[in-house]
C-alpha atoms as a PDB file:
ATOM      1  CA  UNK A   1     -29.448  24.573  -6.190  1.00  0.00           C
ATOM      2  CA  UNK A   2     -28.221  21.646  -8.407  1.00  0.00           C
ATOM      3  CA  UNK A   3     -27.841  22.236 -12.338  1.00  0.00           C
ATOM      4  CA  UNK A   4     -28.390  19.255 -14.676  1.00  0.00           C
ATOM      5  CA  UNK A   5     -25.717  18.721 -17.373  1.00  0.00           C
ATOM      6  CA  UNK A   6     -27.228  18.442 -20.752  1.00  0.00           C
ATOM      7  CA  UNK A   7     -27.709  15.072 -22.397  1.00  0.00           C
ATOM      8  CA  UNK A   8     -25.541  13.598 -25.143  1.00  0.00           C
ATOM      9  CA  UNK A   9     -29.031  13.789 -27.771  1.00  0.00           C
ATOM     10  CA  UNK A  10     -29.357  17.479 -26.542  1.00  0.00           C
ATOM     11  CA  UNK A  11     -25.636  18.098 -27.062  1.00  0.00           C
ATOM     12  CA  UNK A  12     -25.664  16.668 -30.493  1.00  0.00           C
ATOM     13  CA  UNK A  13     -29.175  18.883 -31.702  1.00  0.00           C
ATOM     14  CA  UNK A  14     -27.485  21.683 -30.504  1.00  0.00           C
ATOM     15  CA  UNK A  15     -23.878  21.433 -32.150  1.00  0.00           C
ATOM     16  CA  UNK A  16     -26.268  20.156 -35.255  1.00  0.00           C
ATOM     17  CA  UNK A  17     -28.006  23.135 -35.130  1.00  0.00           C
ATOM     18  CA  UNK A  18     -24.840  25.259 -34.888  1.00  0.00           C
ATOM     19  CA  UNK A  19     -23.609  23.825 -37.647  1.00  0.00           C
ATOM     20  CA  UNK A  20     -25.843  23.693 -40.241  1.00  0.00           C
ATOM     21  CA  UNK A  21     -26.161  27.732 -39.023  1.00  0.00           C
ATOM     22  CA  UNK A  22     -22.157  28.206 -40.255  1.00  0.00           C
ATOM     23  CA  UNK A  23     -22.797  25.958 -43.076  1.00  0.00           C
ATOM     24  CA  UNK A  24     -26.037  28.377 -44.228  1.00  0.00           C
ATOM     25  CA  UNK A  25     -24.117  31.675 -43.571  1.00  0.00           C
ATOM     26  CA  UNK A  26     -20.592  30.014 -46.230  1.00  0.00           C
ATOM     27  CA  UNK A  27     -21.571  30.894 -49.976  1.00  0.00           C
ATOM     28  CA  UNK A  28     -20.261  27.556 -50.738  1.00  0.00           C
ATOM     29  CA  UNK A  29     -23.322  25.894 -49.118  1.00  0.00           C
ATOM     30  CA  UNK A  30     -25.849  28.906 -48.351  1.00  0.00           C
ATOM     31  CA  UNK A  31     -27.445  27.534 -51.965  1.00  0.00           C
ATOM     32  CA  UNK A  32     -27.985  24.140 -51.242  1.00  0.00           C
ATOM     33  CA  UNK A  33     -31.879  23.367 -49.829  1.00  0.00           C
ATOM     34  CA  UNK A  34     -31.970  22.994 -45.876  1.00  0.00           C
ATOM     35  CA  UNK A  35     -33.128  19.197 -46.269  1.00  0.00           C
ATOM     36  CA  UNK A  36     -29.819  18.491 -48.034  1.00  0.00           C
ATOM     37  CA  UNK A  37     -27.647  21.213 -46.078  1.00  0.00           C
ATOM     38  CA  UNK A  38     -28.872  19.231 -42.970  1.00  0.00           C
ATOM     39  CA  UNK A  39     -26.761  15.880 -44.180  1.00  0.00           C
ATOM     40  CA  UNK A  40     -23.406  18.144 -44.099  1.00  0.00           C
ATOM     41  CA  UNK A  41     -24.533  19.362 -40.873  1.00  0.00           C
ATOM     42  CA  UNK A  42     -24.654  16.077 -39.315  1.00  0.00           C
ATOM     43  CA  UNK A  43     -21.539  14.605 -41.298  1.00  0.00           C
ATOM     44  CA  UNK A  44     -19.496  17.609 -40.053  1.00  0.00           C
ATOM     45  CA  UNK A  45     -16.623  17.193 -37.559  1.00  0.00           C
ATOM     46  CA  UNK A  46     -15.567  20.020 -35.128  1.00  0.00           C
ATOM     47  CA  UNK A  47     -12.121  20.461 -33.894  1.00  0.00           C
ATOM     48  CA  UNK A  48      -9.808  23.017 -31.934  1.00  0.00           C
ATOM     49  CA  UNK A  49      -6.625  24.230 -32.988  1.00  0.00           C
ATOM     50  CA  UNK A  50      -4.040  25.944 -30.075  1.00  0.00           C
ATOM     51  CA  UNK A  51      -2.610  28.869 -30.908  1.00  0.00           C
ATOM     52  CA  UNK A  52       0.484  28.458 -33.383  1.00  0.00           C
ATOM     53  CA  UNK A  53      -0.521  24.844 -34.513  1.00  0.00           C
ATOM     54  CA  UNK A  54      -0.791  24.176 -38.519  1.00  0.00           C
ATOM     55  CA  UNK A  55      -4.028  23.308 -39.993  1.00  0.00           C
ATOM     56  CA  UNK A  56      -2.501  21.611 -42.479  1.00  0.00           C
ATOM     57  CA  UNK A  57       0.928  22.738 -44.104  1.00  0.00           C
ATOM     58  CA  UNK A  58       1.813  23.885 -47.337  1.00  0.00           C
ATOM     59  CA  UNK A  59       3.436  20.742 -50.027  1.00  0.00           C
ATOM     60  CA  UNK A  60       1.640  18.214 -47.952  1.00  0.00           C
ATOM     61  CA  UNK A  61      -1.969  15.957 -49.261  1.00  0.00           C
ATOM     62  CA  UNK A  62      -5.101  17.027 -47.211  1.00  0.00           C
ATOM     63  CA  UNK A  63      -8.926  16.043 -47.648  1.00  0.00           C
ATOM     64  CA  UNK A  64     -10.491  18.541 -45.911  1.00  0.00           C
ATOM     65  CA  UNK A  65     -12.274  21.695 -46.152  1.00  0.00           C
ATOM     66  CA  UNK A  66     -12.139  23.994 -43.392  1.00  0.00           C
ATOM     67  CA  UNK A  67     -15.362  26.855 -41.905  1.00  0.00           C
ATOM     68  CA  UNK A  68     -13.801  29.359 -39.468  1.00  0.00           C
ATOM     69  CA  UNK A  69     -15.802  29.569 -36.738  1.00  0.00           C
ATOM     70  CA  UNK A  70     -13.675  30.986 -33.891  1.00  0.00           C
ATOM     71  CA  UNK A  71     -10.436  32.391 -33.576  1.00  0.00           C
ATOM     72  CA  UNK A  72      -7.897  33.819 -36.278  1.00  0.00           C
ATOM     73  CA  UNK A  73      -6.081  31.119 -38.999  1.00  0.00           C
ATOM     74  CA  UNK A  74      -3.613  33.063 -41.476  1.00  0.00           C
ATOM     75  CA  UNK A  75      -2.793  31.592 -44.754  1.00  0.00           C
ATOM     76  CA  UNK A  76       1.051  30.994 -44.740  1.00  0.00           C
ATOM     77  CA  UNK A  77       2.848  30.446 -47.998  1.00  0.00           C
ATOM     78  CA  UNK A  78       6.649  28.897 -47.163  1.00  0.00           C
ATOM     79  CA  UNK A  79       9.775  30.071 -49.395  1.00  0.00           C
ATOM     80  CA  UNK A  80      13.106  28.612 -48.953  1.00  0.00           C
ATOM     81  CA  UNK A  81      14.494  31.295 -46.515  1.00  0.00           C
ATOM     82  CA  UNK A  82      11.434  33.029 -45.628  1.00  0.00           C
ATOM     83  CA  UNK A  83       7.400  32.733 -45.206  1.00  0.00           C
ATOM     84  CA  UNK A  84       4.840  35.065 -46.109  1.00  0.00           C
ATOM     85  CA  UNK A  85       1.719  35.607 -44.508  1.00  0.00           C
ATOM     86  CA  UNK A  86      -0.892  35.994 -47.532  1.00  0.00           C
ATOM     87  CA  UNK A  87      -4.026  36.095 -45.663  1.00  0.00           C
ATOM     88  CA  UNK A  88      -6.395  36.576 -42.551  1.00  0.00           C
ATOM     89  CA  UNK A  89      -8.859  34.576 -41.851  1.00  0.00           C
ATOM     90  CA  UNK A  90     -12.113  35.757 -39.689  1.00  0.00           C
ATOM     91  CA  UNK A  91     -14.644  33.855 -38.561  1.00  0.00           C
ATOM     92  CA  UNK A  92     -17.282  32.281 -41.037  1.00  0.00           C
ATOM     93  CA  UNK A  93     -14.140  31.968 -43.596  1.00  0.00           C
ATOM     94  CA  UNK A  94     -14.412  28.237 -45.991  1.00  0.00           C
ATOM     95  CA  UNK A  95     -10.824  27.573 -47.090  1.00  0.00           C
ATOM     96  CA  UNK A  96      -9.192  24.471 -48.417  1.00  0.00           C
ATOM     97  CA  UNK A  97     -12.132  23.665 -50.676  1.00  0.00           C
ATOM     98  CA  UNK A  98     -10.199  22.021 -53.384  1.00  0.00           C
ATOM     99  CA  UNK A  99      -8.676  19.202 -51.388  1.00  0.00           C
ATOM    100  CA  UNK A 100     -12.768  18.215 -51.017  1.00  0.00           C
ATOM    101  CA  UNK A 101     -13.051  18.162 -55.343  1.00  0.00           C
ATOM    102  CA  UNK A 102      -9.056  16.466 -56.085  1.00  0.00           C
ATOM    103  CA  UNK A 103      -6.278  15.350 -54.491  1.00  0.00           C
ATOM    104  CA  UNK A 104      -3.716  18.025 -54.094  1.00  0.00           C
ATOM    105  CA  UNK A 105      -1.215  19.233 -52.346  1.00  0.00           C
ATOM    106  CA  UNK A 106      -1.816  22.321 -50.288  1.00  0.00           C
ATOM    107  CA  UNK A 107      -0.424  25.474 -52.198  1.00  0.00           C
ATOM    108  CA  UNK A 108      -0.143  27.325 -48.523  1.00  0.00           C
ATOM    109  CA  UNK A 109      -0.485  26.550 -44.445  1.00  0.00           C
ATOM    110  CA  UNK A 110      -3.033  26.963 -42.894  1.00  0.00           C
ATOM    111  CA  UNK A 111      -1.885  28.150 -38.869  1.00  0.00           C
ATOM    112  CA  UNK A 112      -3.609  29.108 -35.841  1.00  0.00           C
ATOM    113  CA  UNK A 113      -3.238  32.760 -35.071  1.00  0.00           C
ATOM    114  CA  UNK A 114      -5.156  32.333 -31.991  1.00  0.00           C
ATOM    115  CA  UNK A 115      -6.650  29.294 -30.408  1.00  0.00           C
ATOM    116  CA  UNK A 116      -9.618  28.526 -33.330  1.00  0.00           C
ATOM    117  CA  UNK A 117     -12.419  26.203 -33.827  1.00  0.00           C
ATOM    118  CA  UNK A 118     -13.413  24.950 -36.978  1.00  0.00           C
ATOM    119  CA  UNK A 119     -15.796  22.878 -38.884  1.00  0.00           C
ATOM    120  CA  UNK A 120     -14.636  20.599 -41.050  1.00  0.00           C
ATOM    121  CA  UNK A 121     -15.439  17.677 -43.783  1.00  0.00           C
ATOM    122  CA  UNK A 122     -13.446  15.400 -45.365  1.00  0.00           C
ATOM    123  CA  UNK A 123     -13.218  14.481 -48.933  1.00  0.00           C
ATOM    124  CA  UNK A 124     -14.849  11.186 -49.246  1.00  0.00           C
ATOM    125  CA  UNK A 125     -17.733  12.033 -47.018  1.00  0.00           C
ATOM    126  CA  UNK A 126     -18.475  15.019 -48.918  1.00  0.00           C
ATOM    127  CA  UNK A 127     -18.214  12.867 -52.644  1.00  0.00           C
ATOM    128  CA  UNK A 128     -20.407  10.453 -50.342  1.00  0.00           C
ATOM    129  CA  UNK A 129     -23.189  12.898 -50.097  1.00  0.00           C
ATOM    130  CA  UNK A 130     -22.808  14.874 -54.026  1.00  0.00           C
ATOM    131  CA  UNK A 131     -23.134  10.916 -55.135  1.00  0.00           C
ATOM    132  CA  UNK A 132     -26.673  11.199 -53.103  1.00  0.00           C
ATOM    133  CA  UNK A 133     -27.107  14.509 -54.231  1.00  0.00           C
ATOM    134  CA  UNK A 134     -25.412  15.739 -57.813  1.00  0.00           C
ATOM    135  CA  UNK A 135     -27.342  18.411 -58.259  1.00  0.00           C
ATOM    136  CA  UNK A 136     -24.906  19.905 -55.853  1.00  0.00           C
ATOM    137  CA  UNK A 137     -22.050  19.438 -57.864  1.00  0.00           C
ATOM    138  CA  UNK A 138     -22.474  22.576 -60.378  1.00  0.00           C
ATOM    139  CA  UNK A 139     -23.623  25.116 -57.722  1.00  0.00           C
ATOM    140  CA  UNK A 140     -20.732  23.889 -55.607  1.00  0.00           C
ATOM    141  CA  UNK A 141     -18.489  24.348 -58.620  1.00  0.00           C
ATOM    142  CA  UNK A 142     -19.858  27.833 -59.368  1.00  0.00           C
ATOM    143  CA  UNK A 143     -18.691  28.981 -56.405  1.00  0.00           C
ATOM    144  CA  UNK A 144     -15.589  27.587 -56.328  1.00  0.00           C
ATOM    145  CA  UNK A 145     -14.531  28.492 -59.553  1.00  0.00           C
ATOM    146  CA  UNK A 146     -15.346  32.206 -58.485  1.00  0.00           C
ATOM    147  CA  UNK A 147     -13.319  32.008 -55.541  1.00  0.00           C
ATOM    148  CA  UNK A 148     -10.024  30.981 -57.781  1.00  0.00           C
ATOM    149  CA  UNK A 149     -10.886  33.882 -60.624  1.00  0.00           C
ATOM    150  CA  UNK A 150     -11.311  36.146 -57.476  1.00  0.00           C
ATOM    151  CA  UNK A 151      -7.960  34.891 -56.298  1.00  0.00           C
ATOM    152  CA  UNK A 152      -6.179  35.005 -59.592  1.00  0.00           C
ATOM    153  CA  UNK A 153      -7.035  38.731 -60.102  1.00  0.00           C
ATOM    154  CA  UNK A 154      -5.865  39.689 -56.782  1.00  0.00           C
ATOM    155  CA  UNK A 155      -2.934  38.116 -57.773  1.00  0.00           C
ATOM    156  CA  UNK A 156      -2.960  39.937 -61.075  1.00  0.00           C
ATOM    157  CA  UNK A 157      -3.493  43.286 -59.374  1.00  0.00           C
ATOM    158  CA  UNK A 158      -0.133  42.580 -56.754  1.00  0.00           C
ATOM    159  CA  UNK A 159       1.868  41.401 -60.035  1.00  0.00           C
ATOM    160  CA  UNK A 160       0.742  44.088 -62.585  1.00  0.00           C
ATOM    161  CA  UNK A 161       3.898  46.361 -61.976  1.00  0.00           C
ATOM    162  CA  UNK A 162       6.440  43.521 -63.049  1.00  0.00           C
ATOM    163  CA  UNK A 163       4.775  43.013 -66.406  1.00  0.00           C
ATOM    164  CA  UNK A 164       6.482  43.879 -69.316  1.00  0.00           C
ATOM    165  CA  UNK A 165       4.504  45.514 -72.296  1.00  0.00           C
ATOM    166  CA  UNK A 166       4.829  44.215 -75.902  1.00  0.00           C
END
């Protein structure tokens, strides 16, 4: 019995289809109309990571913000004789927003904890599409502004034992 391989158009519907489902399921983009979600879908990239390899590493520029689809990345932040592993991510996880609003350099690492996949978009393809689209812009913001205050208060919460009263 002879199996066909699928077609390059079939290929591409399909990984569309996948995407635009991880892009639906991220609270960054699970607000934005399908019509318009369906542009990041198809200006998405996919890539695979091996287990151990950086994502992108902490002090250095990147453009890109990152959906966890498979696999295990933890957030490394580097000290001068030591690193710290700050987080865990799972699968469906959006990190490195900010590099898509400003160029910055990354605060932590991103590293493969297993072999992952991820989705990604880059910078001037997403500014591409919030130029076509800026009623984006605020409910993008929204979200990631509540992602930092969520951040900052965990932060608090850690820290709260080395403050000093006055």
């Amino acid at each position: 019995m002879q199996t066909s391989q699928p077609k390059p158009a079939e290929t591409l519907t399909c990984e569309l289809d996948d995407n635009l489902e991880w892009l639906r399921r991220t609270d960054v983009f699970s607000s934005i109309p399908l019509e318009r979600l369906r542009v990041y879908a198809l200006m998405c990239h996919r890539r695979r990571f091996r287990r151990g390899e950086f994502l992108f590493r902490q002090g250095q520029p990147d453009d890109k913000g990152y959906i966890l689809v498979a696999g295990t990345v933890q957030m490394v932040r580097q000290y001068e004789n030591h690193s710290v592993i700050v987080h865990d991510l799972e699968p469906g996880a959006f990190f490195g927003g900010l590099a898509l609003l400003a160029n910055i350099q990354r605060l932590f690492g991103a590293r493969a904890a297993t072999d992952v996949d991820v989705l990604y978009i880059d910078r001037e393809t997403f500014r591409k599409i919030l130029h076509q689209f800026p009623d984006l812009m605020e409910k993008i913001l929204d979200v990631m502004i509540r992602r930092i205050v969520l951040m900052e208060e965990k932060i608090l919460e850690r820290h709260l034992h080395e403050c000093v009263l006055v």
